[in-house]
Protein backbone atom coordinates (compact mmCIF):
# COMPACT_ATOMS: atom_id res chain seq x y z
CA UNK A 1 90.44 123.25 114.80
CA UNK A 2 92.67 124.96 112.29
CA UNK A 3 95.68 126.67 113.75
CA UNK A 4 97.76 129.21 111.68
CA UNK A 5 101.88 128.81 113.06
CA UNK A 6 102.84 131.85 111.90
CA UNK A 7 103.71 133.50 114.93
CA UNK A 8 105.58 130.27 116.81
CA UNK A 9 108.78 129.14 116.70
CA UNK A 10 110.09 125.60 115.11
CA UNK A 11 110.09 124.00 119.02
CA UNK A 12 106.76 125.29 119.45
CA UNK A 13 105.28 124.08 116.19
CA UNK A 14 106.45 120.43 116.20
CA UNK A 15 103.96 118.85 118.83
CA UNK A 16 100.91 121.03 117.35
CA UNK A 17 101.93 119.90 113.43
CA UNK A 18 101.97 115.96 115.75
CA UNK A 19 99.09 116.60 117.12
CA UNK A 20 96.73 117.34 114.03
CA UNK A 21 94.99 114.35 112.12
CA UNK A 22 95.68 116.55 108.75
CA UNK A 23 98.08 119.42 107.55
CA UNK A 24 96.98 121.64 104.60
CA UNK A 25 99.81 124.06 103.92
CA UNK A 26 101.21 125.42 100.77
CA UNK A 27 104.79 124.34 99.77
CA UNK A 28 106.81 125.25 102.58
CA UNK A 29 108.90 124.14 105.65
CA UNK A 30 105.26 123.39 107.10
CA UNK A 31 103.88 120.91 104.77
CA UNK A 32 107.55 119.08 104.56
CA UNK A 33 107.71 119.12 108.67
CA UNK A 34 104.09 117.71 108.77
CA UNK A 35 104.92 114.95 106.22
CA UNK A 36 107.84 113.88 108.16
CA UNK A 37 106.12 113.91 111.41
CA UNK A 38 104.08 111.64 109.73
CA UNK A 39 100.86 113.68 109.16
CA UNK A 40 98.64 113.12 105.95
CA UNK A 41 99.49 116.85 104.36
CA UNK A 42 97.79 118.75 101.79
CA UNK A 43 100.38 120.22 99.70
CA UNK A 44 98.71 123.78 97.93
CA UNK A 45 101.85 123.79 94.69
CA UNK A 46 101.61 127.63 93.30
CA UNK A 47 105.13 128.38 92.21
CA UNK A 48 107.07 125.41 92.90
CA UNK A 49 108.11 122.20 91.23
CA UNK A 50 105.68 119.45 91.78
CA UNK A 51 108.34 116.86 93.06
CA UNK A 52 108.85 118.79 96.31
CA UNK A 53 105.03 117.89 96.77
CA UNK A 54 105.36 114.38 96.32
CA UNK A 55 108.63 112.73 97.43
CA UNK A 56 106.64 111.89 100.54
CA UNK A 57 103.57 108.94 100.74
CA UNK A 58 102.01 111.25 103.04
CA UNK A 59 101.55 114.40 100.89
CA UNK A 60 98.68 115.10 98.53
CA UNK A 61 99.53 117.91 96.09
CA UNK A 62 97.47 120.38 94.94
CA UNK A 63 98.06 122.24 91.69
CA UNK A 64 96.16 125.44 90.12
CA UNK A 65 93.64 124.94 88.10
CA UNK A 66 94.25 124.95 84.46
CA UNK A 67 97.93 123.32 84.83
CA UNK A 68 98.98 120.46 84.25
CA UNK A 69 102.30 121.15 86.40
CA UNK A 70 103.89 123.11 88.42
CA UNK A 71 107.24 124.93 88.22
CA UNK A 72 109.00 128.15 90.12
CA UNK A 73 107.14 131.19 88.79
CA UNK A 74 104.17 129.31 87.65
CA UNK A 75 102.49 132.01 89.89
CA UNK A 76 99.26 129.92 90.39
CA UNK A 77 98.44 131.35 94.03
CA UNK A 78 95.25 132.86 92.62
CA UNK A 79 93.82 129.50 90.96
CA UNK A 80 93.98 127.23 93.47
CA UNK A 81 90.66 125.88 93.68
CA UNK A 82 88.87 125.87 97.36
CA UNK A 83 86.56 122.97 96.14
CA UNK A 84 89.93 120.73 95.31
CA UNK A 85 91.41 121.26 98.42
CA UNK A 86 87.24 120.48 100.49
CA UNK A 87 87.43 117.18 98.39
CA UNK A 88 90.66 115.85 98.65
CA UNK A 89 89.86 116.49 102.40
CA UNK A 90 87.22 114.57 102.86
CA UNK A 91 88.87 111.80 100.17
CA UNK A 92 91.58 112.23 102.83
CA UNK A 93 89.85 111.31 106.19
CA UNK A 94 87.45 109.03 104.91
């Protein structure tokens, strides 16, 4: 069951983000509220530095294909790969 949050507030969103057995969001207040609620989080890393994707055990970054980092304006929104983000789910839960 994939649920967007776009349209509920903070109080709302907590005990759905607790509830799910994996987060995929892209850097944002999502993906660090599911890795402190403890949730194994797929981090999507388009325009921002890779270390706000991995300060946490629980996130898995994901970076755009053809870099080798991430940084603000790397502007990778368009080359993150579906496949990457299907495998490291299923690397994930398995």
């Amino acid at each position: 069951l994939c649920v967007p949050l776009d349209n509920f507030s903070i109080k709302e969103t907590l005990p759905i983000i607790k509830s799910c057995n994996l987060s995929v969001c892209n850097d944002s207040s999502f993906s660090h509220l599911s890795a402190a609620l403890g949730i194994k989080t797929i981090t999507l890393m388009a325009d921002t530095p890779l270390i706000y994707g991995t300060y946490n055990s629980k996130m898995f970054p994901i970076i755009p294909d053809g870099e080798n980092n991430v940084t603000h304006d790397t502007l990778g929104k368009e080359k993150i790969n579906p496949e990457k983000i299907y495998k490291k789910i299923i690397e994930i839960m398995n």
